[in-house]
C-alpha atoms as a PDB file:
ATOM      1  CA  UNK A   1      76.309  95.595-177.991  1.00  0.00           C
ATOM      2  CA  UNK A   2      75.278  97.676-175.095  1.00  0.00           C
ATOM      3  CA  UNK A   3      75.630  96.131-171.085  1.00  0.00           C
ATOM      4  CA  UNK A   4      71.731  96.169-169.903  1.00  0.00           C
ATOM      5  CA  UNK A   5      73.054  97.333-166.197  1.00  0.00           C
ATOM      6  CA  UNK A   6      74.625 100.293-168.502  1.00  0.00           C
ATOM      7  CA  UNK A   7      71.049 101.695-169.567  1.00  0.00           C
ATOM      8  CA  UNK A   8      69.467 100.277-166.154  1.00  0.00           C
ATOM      9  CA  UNK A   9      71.857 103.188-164.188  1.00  0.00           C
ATOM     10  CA  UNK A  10      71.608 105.637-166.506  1.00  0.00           C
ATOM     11  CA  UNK A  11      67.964 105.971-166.723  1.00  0.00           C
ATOM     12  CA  UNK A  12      67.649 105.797-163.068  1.00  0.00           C
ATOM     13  CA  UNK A  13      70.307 107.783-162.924  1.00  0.00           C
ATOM     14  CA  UNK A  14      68.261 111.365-165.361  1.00  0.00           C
ATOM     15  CA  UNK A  15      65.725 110.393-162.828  1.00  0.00           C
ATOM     16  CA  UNK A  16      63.518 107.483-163.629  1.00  0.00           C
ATOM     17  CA  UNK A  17      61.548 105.276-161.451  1.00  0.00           C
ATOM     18  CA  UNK A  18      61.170 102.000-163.615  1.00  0.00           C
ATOM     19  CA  UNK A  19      63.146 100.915-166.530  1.00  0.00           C
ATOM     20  CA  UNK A  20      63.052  97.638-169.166  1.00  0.00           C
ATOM     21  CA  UNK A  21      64.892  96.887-172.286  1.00  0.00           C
ATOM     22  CA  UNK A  22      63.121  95.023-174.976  1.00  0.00           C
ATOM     23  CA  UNK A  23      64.471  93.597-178.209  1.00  0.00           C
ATOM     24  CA  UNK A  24      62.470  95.376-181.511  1.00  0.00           C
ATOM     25  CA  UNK A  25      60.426  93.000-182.372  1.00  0.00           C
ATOM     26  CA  UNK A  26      56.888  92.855-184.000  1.00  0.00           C
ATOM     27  CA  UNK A  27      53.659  92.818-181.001  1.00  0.00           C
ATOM     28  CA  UNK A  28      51.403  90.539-183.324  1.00  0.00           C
ATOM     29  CA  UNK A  29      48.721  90.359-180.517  1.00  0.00           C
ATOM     30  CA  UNK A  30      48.582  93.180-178.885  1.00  0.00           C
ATOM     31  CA  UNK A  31      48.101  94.430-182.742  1.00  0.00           C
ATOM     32  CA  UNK A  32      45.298  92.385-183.476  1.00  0.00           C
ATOM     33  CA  UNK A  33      43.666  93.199-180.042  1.00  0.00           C
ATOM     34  CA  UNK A  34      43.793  97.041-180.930  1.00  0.00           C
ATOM     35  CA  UNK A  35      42.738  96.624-184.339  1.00  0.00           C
ATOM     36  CA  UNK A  36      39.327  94.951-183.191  1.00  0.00           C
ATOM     37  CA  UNK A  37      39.009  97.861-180.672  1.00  0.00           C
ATOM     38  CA  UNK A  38      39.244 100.113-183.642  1.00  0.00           C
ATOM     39  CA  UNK A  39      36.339  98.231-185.473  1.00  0.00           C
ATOM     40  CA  UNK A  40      34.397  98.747-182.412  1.00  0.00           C
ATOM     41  CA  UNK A  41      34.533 102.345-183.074  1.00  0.00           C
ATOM     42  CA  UNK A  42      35.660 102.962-179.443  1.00  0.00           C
ATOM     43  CA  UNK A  43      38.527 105.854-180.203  1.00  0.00           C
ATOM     44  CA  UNK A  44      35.557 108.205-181.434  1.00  0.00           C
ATOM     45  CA  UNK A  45      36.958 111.339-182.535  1.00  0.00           C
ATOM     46  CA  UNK A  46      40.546 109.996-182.286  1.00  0.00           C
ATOM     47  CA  UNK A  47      41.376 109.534-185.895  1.00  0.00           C
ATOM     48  CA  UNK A  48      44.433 109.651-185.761  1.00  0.00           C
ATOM     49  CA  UNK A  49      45.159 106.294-184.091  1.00  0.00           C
ATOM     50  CA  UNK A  50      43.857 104.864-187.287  1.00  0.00           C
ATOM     51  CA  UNK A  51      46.969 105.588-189.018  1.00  0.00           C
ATOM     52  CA  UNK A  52      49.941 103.733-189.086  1.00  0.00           C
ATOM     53  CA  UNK A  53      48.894 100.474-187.238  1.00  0.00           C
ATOM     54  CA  UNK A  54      51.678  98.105-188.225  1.00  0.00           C
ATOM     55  CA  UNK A  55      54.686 100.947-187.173  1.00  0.00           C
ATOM     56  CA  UNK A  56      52.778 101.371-183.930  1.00  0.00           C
ATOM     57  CA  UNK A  57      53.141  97.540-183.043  1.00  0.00           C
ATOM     58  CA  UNK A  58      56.877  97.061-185.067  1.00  0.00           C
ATOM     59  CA  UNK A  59      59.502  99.211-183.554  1.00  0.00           C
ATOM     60  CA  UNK A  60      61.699  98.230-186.330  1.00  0.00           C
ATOM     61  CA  UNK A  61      59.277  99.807-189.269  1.00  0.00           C
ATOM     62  CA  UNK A  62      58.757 103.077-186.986  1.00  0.00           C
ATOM     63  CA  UNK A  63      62.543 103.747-186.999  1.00  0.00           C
ATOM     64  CA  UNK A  64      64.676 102.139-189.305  1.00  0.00           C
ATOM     65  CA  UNK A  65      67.544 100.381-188.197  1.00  0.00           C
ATOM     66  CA  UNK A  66      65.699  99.704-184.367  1.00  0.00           C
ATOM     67  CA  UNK A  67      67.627  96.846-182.350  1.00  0.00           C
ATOM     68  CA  UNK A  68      66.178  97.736-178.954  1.00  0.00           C
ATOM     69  CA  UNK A  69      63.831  99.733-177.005  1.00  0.00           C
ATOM     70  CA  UNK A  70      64.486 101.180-173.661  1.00  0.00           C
ATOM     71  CA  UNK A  71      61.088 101.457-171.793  1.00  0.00           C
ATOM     72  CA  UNK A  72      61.227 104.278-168.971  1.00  0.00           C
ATOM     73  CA  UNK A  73      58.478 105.114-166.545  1.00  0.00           C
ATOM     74  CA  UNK A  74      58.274 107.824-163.736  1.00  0.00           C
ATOM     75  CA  UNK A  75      56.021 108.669-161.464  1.00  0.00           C
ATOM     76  CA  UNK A  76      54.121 112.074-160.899  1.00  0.00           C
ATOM     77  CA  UNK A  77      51.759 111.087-158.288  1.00  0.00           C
ATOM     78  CA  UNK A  78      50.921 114.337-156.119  1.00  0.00           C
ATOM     79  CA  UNK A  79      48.715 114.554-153.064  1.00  0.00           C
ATOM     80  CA  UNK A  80      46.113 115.826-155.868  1.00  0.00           C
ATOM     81  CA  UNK A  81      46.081 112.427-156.962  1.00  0.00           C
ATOM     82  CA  UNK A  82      44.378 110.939-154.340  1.00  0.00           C
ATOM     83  CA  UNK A  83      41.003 112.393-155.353  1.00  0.00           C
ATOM     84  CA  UNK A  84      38.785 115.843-154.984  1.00  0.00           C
ATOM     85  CA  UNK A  85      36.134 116.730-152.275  1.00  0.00           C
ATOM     86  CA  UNK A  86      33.001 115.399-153.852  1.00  0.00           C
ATOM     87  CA  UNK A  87      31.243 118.891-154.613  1.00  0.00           C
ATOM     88  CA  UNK A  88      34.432 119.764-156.388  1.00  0.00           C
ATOM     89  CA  UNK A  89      33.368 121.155-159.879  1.00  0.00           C
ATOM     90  CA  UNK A  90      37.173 122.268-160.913  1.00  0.00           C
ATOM     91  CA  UNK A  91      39.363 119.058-160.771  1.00  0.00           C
ATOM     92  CA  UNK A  92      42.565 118.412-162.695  1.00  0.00           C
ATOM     93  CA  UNK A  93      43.992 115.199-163.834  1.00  0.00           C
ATOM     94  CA  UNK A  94      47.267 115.758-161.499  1.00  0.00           C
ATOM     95  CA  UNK A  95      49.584 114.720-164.445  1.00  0.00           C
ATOM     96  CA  UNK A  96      48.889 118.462-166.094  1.00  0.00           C
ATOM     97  CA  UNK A  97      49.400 120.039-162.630  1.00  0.00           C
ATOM     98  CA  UNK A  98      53.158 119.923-163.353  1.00  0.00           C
ATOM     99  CA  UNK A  99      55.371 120.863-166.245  1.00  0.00           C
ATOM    100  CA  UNK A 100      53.586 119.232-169.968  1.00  0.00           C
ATOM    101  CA  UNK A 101      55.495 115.844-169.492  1.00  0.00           C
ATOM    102  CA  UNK A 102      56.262 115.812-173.051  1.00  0.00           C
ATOM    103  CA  UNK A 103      59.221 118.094-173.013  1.00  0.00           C
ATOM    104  CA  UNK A 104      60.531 117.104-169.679  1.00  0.00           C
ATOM    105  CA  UNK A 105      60.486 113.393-170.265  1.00  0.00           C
ATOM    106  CA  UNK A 106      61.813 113.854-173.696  1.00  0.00           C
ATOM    107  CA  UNK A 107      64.970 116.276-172.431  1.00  0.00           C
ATOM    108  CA  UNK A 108      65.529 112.966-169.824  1.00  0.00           C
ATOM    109  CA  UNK A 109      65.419 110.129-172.314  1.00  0.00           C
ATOM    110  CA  UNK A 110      68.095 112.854-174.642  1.00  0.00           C
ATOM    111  CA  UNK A 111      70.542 112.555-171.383  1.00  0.00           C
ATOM    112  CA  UNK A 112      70.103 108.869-170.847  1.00  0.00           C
ATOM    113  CA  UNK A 113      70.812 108.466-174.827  1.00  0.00           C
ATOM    114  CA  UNK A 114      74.252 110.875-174.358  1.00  0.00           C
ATOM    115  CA  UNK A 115      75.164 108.977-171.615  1.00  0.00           C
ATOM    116  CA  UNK A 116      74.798 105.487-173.522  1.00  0.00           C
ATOM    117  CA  UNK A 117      76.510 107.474-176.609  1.00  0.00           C
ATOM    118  CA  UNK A 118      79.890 107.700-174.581  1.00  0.00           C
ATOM    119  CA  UNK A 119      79.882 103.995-174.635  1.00  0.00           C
ATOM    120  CA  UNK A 120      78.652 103.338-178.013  1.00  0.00           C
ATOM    121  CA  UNK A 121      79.431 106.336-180.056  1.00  0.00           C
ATOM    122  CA  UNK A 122      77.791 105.053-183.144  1.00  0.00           C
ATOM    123  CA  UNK A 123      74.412 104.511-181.331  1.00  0.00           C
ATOM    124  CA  UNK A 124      71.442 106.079-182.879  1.00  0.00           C
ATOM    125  CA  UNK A 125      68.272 106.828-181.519  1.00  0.00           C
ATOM    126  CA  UNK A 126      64.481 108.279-181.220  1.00  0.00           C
ATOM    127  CA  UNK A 127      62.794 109.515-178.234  1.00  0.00           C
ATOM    128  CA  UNK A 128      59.698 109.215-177.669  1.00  0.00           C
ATOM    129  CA  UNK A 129      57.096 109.810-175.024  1.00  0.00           C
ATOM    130  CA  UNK A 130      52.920 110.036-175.609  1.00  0.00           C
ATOM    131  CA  UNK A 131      54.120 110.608-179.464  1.00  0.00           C
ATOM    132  CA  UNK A 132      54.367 109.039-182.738  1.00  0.00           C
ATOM    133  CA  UNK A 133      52.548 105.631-183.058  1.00  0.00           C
ATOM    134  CA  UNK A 134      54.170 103.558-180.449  1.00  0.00           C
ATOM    135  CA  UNK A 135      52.332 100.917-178.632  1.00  0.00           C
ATOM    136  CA  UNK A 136      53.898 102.226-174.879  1.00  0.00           C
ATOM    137  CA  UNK A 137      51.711 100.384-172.785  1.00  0.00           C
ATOM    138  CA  UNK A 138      52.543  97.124-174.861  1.00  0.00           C
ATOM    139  CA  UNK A 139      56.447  97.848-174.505  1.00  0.00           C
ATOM    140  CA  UNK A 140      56.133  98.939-170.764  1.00  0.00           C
ATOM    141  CA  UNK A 141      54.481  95.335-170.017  1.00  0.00           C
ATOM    142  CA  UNK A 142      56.897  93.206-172.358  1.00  0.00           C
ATOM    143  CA  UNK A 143      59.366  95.312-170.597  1.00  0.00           C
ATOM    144  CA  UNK A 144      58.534  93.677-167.361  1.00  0.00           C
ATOM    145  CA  UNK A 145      57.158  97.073-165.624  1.00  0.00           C
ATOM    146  CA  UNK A 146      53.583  96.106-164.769  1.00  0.00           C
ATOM    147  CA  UNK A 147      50.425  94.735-166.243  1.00  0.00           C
ATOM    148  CA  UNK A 148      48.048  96.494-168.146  1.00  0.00           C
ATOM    149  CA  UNK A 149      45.156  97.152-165.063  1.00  0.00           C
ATOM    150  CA  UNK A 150      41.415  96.881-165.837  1.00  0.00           C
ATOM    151  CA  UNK A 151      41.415 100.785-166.328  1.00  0.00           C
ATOM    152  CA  UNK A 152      43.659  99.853-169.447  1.00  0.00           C
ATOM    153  CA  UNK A 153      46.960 101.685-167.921  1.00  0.00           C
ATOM    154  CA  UNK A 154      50.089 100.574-167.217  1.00  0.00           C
ATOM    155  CA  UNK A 155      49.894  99.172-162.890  1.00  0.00           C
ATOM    156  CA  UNK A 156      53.319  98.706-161.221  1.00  0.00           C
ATOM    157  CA  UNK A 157      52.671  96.890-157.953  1.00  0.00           C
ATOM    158  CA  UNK A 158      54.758  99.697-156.007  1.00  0.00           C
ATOM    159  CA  UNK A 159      53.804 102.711-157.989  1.00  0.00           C
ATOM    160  CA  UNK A 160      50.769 102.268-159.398  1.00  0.00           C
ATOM    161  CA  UNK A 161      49.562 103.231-162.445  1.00  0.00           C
ATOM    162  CA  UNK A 162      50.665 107.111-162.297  1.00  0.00           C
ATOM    163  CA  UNK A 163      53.196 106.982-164.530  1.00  0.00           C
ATOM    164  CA  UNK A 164      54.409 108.598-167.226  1.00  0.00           C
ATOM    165  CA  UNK A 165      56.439 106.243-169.901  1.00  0.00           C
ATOM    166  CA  UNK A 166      59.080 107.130-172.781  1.00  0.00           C
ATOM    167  CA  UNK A 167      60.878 104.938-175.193  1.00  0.00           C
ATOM    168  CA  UNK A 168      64.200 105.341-176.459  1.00  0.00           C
ATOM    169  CA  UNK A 169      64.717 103.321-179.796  1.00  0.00           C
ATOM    170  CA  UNK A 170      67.972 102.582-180.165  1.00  0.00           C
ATOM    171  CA  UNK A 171      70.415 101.442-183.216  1.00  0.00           C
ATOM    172  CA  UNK A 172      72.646  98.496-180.786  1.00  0.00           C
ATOM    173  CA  UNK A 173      71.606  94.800-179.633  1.00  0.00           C
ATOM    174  CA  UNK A 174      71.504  94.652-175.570  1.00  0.00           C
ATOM    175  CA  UNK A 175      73.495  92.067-173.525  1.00  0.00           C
ATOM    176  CA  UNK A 176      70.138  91.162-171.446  1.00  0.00           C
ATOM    177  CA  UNK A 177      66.284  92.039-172.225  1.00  0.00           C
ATOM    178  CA  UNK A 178      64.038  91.902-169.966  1.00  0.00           C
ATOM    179  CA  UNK A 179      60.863  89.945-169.696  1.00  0.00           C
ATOM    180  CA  UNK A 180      56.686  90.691-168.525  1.00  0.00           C
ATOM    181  CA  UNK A 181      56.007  90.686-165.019  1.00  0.00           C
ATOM    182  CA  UNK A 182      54.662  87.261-163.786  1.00  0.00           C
ATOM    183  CA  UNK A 183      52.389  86.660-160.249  1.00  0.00           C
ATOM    184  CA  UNK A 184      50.993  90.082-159.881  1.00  0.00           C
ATOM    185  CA  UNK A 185      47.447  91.679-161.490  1.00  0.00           C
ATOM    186  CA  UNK A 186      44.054  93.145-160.522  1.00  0.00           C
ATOM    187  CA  UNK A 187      42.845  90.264-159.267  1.00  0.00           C
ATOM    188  CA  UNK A 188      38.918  90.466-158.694  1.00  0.00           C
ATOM    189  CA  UNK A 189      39.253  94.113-157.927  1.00  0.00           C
ATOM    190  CA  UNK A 190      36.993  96.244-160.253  1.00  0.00           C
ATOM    191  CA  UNK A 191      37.135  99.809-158.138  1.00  0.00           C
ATOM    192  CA  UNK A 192      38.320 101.797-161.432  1.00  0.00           C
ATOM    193  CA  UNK A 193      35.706 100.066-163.240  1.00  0.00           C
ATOM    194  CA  UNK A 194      32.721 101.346-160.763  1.00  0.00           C
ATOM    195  CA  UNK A 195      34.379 104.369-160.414  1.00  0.00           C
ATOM    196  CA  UNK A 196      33.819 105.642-163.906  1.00  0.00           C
ATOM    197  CA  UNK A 197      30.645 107.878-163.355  1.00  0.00           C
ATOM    198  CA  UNK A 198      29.887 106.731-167.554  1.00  0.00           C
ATOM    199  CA  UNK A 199      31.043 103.869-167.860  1.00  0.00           C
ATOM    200  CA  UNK A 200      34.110 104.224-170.434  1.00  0.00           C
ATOM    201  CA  UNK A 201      35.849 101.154-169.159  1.00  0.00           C
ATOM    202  CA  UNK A 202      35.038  97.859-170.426  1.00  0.00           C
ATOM    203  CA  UNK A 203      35.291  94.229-169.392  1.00  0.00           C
ATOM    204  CA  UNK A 204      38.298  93.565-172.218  1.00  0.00           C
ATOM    205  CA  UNK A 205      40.142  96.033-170.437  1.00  0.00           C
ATOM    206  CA  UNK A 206      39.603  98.935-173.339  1.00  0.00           C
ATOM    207  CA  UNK A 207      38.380 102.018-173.308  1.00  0.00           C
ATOM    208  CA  UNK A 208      34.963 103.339-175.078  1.00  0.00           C
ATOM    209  CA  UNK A 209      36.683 106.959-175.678  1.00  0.00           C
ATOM    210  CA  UNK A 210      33.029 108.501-176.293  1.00  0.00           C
ATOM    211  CA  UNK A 211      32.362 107.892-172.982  1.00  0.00           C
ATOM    212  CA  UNK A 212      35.640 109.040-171.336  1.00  0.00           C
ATOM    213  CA  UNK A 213      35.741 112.282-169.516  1.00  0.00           C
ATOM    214  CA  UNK A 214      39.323 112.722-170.519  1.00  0.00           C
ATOM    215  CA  UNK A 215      39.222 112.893-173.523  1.00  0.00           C
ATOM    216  CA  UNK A 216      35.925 114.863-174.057  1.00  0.00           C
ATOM    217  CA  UNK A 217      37.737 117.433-171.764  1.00  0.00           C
ATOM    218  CA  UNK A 218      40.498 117.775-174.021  1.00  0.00           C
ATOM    219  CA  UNK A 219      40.165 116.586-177.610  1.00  0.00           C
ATOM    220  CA  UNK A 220      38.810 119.382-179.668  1.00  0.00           C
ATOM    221  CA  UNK A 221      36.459 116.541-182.079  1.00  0.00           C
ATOM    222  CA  UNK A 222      33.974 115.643-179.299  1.00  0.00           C
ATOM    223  CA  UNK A 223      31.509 112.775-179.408  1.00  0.00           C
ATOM    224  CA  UNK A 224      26.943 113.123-179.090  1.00  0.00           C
ATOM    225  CA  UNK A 225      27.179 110.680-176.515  1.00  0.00           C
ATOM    226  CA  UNK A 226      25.540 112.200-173.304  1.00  0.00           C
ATOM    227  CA  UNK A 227      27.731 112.124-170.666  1.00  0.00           C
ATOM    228  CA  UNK A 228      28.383 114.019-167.549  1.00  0.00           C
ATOM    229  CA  UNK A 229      31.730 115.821-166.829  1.00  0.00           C
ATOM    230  CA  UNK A 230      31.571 115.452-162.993  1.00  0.00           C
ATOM    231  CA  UNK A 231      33.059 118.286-161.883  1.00  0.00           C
ATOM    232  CA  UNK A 232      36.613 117.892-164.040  1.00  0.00           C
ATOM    233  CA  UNK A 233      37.797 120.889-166.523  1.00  0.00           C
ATOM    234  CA  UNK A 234      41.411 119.020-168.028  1.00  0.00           C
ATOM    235  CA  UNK A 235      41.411 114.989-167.877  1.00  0.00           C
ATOM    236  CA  UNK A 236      40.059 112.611-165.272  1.00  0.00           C
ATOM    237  CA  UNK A 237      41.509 110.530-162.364  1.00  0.00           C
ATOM    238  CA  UNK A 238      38.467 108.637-161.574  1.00  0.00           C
ATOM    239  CA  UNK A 239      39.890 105.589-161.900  1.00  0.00           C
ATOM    240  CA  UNK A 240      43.177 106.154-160.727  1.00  0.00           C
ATOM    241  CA  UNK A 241      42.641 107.512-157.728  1.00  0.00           C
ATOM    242  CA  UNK A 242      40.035 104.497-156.453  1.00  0.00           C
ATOM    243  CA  UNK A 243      42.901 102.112-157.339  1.00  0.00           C
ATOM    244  CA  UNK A 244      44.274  99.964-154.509  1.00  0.00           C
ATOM    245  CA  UNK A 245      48.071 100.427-155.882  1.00  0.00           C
ATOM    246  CA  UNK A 246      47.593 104.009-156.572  1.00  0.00           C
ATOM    247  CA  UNK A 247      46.457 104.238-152.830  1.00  0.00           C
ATOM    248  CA  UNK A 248      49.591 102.883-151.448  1.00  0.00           C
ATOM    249  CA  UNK A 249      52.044 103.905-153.861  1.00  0.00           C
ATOM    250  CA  UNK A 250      54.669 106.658-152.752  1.00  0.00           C
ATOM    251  CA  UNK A 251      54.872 110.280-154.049  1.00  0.00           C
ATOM    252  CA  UNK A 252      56.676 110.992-157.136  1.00  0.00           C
ATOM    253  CA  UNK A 253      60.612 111.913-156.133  1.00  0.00           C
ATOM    254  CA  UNK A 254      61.307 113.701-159.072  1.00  0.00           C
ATOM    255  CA  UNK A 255      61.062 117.310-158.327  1.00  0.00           C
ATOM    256  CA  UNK A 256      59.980 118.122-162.270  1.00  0.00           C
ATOM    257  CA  UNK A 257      56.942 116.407-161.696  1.00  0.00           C
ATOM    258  CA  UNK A 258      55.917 119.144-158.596  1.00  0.00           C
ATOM    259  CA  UNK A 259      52.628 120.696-159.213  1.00  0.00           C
ATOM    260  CA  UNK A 260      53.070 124.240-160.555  1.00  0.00           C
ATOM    261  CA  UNK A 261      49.699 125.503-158.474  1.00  0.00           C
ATOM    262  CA  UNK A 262      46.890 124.295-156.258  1.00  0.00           C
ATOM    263  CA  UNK A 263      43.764 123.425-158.376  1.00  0.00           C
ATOM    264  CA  UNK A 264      42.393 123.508-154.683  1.00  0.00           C
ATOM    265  CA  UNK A 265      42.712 127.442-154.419  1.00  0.00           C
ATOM    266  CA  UNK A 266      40.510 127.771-157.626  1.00  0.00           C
ATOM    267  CA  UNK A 267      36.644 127.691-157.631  1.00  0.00           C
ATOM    268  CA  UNK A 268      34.303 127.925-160.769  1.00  0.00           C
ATOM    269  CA  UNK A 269      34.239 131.714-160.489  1.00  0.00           C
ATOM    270  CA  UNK A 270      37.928 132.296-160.387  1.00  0.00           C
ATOM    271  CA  UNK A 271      38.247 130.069-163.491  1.00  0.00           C
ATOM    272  CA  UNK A 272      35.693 131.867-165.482  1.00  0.00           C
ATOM    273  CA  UNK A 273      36.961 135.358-164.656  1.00  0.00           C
ATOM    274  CA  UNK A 274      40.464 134.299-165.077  1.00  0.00           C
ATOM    275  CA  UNK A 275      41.996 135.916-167.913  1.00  0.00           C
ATOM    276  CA  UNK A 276      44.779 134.351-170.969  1.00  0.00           C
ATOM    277  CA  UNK A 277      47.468 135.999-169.328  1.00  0.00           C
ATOM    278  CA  UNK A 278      46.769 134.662-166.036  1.00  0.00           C
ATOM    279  CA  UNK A 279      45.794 131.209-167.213  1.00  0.00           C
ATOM    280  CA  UNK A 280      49.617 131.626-169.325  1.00  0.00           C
ATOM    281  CA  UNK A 281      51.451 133.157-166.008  1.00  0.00           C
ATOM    282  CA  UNK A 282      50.084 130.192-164.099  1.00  0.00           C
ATOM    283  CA  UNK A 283      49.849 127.191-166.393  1.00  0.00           C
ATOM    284  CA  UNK A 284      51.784 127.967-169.623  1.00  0.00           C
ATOM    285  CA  UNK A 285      54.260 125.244-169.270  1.00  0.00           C
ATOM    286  CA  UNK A 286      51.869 122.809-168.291  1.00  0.00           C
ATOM    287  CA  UNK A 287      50.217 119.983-171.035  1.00  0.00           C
ATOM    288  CA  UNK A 288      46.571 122.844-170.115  1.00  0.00           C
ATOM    289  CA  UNK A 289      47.572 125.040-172.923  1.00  0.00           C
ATOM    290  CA  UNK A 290      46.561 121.581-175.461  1.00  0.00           C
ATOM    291  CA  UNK A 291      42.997 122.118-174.506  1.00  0.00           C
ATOM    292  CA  UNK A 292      42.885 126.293-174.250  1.00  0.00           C
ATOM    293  CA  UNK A 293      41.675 128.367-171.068  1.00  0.00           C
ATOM    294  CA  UNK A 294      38.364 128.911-173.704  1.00  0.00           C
ATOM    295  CA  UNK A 295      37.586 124.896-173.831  1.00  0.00           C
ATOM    296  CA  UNK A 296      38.269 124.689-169.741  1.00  0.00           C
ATOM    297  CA  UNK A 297      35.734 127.275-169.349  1.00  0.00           C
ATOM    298  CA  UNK A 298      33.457 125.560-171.359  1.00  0.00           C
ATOM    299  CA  UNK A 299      34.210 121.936-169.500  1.00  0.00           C
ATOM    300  CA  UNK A 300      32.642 124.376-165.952  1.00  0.00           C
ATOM    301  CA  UNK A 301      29.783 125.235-167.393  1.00  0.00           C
ATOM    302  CA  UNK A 302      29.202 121.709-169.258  1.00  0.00           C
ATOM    303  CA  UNK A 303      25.255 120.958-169.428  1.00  0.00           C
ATOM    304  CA  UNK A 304      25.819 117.625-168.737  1.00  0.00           C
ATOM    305  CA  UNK A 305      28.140 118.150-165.520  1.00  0.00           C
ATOM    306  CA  UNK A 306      26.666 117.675-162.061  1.00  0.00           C
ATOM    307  CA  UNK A 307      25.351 120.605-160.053  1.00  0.00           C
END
């Protein structure tokens, strides 16, 4: 059995901002709730999250052998996430400003594992970050690190909801877990909701992923429905960057979340003349390279994006 204060310092230790420990147990709601949203058709293109529903909501079945999961969030919110000038037709989620949080978040959670190794030498474990079918956002809030907000993301009432999360499944019971956050929410606040220029968000607190900028931006399968990009080439912060808590919260601390360049310095014509090895010499190591300098290009000229 592993001390919870043991995996509490270590992860803030490789540099995390929030950390919970939950026991590996089955999430029968949450299941059910994203099995109806996948009736509803609402993941569009994203076929992939029709496979392996029961793993995603059953630590235990995803990893054999799972006793516990350690739930780790950090923040990367930049200046560049507190919004664009409104004529801006070149915006950047500010996540994919910095290094792809993928490798970096998975070379932390591999330290925090080493460290809880020395302790239990016959630990084993799987890291995982925006990978695999694991139901994050359903961990992070059993793990006591927010509620899920009514733009269907993980909200921290001192951090907001840009965060990035990774899971450690580990092989060892836990002295302590930790429990959902109680006396905190959105309250009657729908600024995310309003600030969705199509209207992807719905009242259940689920997203219609035809209508999302984010993922038309980026997913190579794109949905008919009409929509309009509003100026953004690589994911969407609409409805972050409205967001009370996301307006308050402090600047990510960790310097591997910096931004790499300043979207800012870019306008529509440097995009479109920019060439692959400039777009690799400037964003190679960033999660850009998923969508291609090709498919950005395209997101400018967009027929549906405002002029």
């Amino acid at each position: 059995m592993i001390p919870r204060n043991l995996i509490i310092n270590a992860a803030l230790g490789e540099g995390f901002d929030l950390v919970g420990v939950v026991p590996a147990e089955a999430m029968l709601a949450e299941r059910n709730k994203f099995s109806e949203w996948l009736l509803q058709g609402s993941h569009s293109s994203l076929s992939y999250l029709e496979r392996n529903v029961e793993k995603r909501f059953d630590p235990s079945l995803l990893v054999e052998g799972c006793r516990s999961v350690v739930v780790c969030a950090v923040s990367y919110l930049s200046p560049y996430s507190r919004g664009y000038a409104e004529d801006c037709r070149t915006k950047i989620a500010s996540y994919a400003l910095a290094r792809d949080y993928h490798v970096t978040i998975k070379t932390m959670l591999g330290r925090v594992a080493q460290r809880l190794a020395e302790y239990a030498p016959e630990m084993r474990f799987r890291a995982f970050t925006d990978s695999a079918p694991v139901a994050e956002k359903s961990l992070a809030v059993r793990a006591g690190l927010g509620w899920i907000g009514r733009n269907t993301l993980v909200v921290n009432p001192r951090l907001g909801s840009m965060m990035h999360l990774g899971e450690l499944f580990i092989s060892e019971d836990v002295d302590g877990y930790d429990t959902p956050m109680t006396g905190v929410g959105c309250g009657t606040c729908r600024r995310c909701v309003e600030a969705c220029p199509n209207g992807a968000i719905s009242d259940d607190r689920t997203i219609n992923t035809h209508r999302c900028i984010s993922c038309r931006t980026i997913e190579r399968e794109g949905s008919e429905t009409p929509i309009t990009l509003d100026g953004w080439i690589y994911g969407c912060d609409a409805c972050q960057s409205v967001c009370p808590f996301n307006r308050h919260a402090p600047e990510h601390r960790n310097p591997l979340f910096d931004p790499l360049f300043d979207p800012t310095a870019l306008d529509a014509a440097a995009w479109l003349a920019m060439s692959d090895t400039e777009f690799e010499a400037m964003a190679g190591t960033t999660a850009m390279p998923r969508a291609g300098l090709e498919r950005i290009k395209g997101n400018i000229t967009f027929p549906m994006s405002n002029d």
